[in-house]
Protein backbone atom coordinates (compact mmCIF):
# COMPACT_ATOMS: atom_id res chain seq x y z
CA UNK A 1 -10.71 12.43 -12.21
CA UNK A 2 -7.46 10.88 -11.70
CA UNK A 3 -7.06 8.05 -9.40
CA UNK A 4 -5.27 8.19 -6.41
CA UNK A 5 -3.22 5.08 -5.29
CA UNK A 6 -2.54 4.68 -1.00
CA UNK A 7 0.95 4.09 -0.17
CA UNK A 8 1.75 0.39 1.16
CA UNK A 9 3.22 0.16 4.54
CA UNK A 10 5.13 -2.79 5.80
CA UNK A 11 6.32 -2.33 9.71
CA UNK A 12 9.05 -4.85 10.68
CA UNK A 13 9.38 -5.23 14.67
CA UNK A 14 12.81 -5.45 16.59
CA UNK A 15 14.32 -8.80 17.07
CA UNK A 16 17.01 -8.33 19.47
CA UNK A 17 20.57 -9.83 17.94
CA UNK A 18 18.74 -10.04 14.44
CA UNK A 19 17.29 -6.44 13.49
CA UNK A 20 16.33 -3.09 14.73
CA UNK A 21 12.83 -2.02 14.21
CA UNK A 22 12.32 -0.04 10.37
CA UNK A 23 9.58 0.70 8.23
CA UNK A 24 8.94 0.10 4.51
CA UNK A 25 6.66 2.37 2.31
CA UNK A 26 5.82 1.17 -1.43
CA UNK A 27 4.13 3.94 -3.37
CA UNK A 28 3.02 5.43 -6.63
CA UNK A 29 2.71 8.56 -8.59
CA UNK A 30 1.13 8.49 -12.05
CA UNK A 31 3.39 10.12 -14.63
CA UNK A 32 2.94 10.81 -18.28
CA UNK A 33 0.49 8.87 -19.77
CA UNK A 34 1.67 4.81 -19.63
CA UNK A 35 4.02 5.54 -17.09
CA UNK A 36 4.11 6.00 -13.09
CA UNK A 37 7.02 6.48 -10.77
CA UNK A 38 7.32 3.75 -8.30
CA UNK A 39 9.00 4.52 -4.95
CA UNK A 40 10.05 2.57 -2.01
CA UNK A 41 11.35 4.45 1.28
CA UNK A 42 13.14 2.38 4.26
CA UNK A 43 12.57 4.14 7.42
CA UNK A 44 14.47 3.83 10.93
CA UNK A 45 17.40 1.26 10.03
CA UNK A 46 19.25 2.05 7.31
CA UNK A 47 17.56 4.36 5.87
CA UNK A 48 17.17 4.43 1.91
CA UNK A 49 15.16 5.62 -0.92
CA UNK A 50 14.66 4.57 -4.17
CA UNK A 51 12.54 5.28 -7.39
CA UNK A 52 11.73 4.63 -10.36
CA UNK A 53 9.97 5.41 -13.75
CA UNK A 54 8.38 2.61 -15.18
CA UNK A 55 6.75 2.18 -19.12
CA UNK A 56 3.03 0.98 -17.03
CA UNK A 57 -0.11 2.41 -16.61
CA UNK A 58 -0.82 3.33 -13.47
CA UNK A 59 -2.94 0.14 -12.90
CA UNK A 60 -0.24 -2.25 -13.80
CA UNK A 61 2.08 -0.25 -11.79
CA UNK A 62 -0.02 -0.86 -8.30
CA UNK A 63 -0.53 -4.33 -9.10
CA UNK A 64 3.55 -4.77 -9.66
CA UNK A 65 3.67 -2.50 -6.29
CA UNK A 66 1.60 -5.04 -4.51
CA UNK A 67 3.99 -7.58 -5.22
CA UNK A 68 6.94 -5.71 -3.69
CA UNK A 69 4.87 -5.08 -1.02
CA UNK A 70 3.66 -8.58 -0.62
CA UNK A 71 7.22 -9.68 -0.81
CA UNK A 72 8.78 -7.54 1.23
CA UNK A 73 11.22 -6.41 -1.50
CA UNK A 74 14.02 -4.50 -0.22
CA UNK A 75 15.87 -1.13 -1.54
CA UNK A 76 18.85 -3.31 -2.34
CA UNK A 77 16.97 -5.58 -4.79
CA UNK A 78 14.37 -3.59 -5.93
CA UNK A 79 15.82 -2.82 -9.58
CA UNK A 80 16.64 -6.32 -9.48
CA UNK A 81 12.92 -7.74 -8.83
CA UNK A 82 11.29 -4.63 -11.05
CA UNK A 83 13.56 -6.02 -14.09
CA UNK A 84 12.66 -9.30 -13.42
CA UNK A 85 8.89 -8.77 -14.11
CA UNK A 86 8.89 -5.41 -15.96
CA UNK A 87 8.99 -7.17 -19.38
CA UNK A 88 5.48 -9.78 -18.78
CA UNK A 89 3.53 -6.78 -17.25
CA UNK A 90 3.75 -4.54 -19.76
CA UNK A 91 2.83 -7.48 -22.31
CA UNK A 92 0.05 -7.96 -20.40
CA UNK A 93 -3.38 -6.59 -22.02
CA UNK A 94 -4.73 -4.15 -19.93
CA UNK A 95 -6.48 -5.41 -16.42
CA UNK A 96 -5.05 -8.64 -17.18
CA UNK A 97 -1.67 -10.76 -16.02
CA UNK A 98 1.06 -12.27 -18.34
CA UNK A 99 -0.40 -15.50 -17.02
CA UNK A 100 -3.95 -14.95 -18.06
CA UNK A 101 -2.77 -14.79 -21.79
């Protein structure tokens, strides 16, 4: 049975004179086999979507989603970011981190 992966949700309030209130969903979709579509949706301001097919297993693929999540990545620099760290995850051996090697 396949695994299914929940979407992340980041909410960002309203700060008057700084932002308007908008929404940030991180999710993923296996794909073939050692790849998953990543996808990250801004809702309310500005709205913007953006995916992307990425050479992980699924597993690797949340754990890279995390981060974005964690750091708040935004649509603008999410190739950027994904780039950045594409090449040490998919070193990785499986379950582990770059760093663990």
């Amino acid at each position: 049975m396949e695994r299914a992966y929940a979407p992340l949700v980041r909410q960002f309030s309203s700060i008057k004179g700084y932002q308007t209130a908008y929404t940030l969903v991180y999710s993923l979709d296996a794909a073939a086999e050692g790849s998953c579509q990543l996808t990250l949706a801004r809702q309310g301001a500005q709205e913007q979507r953006v995916s992307m097919l990425v050479p992980l297993d699924p597993e690797k693929g949340y754990r890279l989603l995390q981060y974005l999540y964690e750091n708040a990545v935004q649509p603008e620099h999410w190739d950027d970011v994904i780039a950045d760290h594409l090449p040490a995850l998919a070193a990785a051996p499986r379950g582990g981190t770059a760093r663990e090697q």
